[in-house]
Protein backbone atom coordinates (compact mmCIF):
# COMPACT_ATOMS: atom_id res chain seq x y z
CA UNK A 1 176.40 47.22 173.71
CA UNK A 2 175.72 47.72 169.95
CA UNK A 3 176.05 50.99 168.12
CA UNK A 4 173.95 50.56 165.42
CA UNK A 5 171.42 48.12 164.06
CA UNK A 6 170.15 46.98 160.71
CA UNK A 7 167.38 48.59 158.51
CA UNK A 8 165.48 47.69 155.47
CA UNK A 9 164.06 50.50 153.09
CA UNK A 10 161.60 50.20 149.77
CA UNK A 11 162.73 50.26 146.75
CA UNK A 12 162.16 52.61 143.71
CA UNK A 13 160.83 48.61 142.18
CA UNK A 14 158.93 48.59 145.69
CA UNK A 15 157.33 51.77 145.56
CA UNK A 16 156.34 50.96 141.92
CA UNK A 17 154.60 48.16 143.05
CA UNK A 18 152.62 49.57 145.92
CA UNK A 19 151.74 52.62 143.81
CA UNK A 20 150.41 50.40 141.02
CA UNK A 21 148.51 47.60 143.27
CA UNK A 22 146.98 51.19 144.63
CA UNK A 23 146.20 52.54 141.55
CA UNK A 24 144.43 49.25 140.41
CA UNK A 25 142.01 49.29 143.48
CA UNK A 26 141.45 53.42 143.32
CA UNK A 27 140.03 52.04 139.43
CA UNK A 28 138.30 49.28 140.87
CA UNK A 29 136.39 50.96 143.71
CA UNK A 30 135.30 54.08 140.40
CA UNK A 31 137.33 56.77 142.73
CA UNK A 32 140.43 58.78 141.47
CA UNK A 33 142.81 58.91 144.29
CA UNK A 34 146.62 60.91 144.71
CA UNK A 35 148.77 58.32 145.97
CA UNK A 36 152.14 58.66 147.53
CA UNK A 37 154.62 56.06 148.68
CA UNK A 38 157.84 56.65 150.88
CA UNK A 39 160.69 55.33 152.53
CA UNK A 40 161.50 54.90 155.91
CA UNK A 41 162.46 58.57 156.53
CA UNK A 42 159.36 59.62 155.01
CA UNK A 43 161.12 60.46 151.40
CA UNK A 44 158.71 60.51 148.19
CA UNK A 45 159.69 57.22 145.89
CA UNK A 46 156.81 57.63 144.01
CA UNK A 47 153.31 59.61 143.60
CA UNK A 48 150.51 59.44 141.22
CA UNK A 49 147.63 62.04 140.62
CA UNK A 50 144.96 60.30 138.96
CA UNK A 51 142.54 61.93 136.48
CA UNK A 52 140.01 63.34 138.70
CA UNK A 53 141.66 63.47 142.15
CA UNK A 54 141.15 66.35 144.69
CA UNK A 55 144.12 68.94 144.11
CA UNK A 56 144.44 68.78 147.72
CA UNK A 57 144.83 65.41 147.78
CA UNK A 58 148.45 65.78 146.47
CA UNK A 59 149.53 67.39 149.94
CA UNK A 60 147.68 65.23 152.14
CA UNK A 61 148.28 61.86 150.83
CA UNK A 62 152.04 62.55 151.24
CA UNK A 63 151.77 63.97 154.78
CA UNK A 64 149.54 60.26 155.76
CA UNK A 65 152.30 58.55 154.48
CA UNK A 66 154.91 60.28 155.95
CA UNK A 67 153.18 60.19 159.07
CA UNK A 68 152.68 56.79 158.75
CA UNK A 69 156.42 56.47 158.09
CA UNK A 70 157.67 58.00 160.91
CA UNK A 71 155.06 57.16 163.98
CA UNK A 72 155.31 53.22 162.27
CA UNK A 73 151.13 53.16 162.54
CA UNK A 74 148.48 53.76 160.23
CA UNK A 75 146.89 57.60 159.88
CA UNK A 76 143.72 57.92 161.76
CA UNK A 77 144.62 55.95 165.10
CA UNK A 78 144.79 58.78 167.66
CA UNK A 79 141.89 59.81 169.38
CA UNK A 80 140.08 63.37 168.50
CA UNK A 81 140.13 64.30 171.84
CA UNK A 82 143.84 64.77 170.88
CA UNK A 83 145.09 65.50 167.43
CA UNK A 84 144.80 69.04 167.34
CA UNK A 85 147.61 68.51 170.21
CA UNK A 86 149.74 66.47 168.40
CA UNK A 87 149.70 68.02 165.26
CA UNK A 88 150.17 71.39 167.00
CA UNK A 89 153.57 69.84 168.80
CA UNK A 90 155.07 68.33 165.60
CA UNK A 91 154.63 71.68 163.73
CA UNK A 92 151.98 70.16 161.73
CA UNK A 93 153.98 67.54 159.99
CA UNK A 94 151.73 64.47 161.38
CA UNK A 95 147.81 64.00 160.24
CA UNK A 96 145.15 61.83 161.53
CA UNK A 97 143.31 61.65 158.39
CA UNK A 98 142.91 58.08 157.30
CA UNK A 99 144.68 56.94 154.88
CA UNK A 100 148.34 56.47 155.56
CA UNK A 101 149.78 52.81 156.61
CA UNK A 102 153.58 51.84 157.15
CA UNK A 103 154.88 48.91 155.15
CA UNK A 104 156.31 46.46 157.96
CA UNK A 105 158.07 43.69 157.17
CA UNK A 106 158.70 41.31 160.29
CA UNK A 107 157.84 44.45 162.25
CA UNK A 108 160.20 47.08 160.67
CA UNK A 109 159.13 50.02 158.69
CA UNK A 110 160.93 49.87 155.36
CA UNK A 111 158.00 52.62 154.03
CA UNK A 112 154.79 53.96 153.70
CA UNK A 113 152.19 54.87 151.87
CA UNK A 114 149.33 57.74 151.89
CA UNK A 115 146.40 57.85 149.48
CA UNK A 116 143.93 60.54 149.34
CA UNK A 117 140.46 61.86 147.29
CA UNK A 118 137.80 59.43 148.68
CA UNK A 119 136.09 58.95 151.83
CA UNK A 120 138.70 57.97 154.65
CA UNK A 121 137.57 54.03 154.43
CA UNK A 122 138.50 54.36 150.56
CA UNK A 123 141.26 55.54 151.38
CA UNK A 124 142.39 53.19 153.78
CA UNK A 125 141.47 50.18 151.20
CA UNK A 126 143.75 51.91 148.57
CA UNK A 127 146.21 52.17 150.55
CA UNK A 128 145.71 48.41 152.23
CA UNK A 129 145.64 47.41 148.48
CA UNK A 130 148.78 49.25 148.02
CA UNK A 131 150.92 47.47 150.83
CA UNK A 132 149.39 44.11 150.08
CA UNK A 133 152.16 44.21 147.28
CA UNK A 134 154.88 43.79 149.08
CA UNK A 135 155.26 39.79 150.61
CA UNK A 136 154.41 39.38 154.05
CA UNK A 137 153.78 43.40 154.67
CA UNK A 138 151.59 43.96 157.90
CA UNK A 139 148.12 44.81 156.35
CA UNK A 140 146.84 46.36 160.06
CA UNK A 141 143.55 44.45 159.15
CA UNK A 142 142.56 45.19 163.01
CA UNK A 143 142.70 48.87 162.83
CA UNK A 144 140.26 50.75 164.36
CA UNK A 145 140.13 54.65 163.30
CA UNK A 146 139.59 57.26 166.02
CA UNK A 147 140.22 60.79 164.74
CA UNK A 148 137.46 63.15 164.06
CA UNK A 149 137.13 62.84 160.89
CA UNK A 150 136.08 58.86 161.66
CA UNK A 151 133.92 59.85 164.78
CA UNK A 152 131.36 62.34 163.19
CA UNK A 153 132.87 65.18 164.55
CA UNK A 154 133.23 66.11 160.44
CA UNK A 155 130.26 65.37 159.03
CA UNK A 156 129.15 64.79 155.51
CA UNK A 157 129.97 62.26 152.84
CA UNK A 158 132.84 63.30 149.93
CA UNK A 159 130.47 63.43 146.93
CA UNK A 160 131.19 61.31 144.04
């Protein structure tokens, strides 16, 4: 019986990279995003607060990517009929905001990242944009969001 197994985390160089292939496509798509990136415990390596970016933003694009850390699936995934639940039971340190997607390599979590200030599909292309710089990181490409805030349930469009 083994005892313990291996792990892989990001880098600081990592982190750098995924923050800055994020920042590129937050200037690309015209929308100021805060960004975080994390390690495999959920740990800040690096953040950026563009010019422009929601205040808020700072807070909740660090809990999607610790979220997205720690359950090893992107933000947004569970159903609305249910996140008030789960968010309730882990003392409100998960969100289903979309937004937040591990970094898997060969199906381990090494990180994370979160990225926050647009509408939750610009988010979720920042943040795709973001992993895409690490080789052969699971881009979730077939994720389909759930929550409320992807159902209508919140309604309105984040104004440019």
């Amino acid at each position: 019986m083994e005892l313990t197994k291996p792990a892989r985390n990001l880098t600081l160089s990592g982190a750098m990279a995924v923050l800055n292939a994020a920042i590129a496509e937050a200037e690309r798509l015209e929308r100021p995003m805060c960004i975080s990136v994390v390690d495999l415990g959920g740990n800040l390596l690096s953040f950026a607060r563009m010019d422009g970016s929601k205040a808020l933003s700072v807070l909740s694009s660090r809990a999607k990517a610790v979220t997205a850390a720690l359950s090893g699936t992107p933000t947004g995934g569970a159903h609305a009929d249910v996140e008030l639940q789960i968010a309730l039971a882990s003392e409100g340190r998960w969100t289903n905001l979309i937004g937040g997607l591990p970094i898997l390599i060969e199906g381990m979590v090494v990180g994370a990242i979160g990225a926050g200030s647009g509408t939750g599909t610009e988010d979720l292309q920042v943040a795709r944009a973001g992993a895409a710089a690490i080789p052969g990181a699971a881009l979730f490409e077939d994720f389909v969001p759930m929550g409320a805030e992807d159902t209508g349930i919140i309604r309105g469009q984040t104004p440019r």
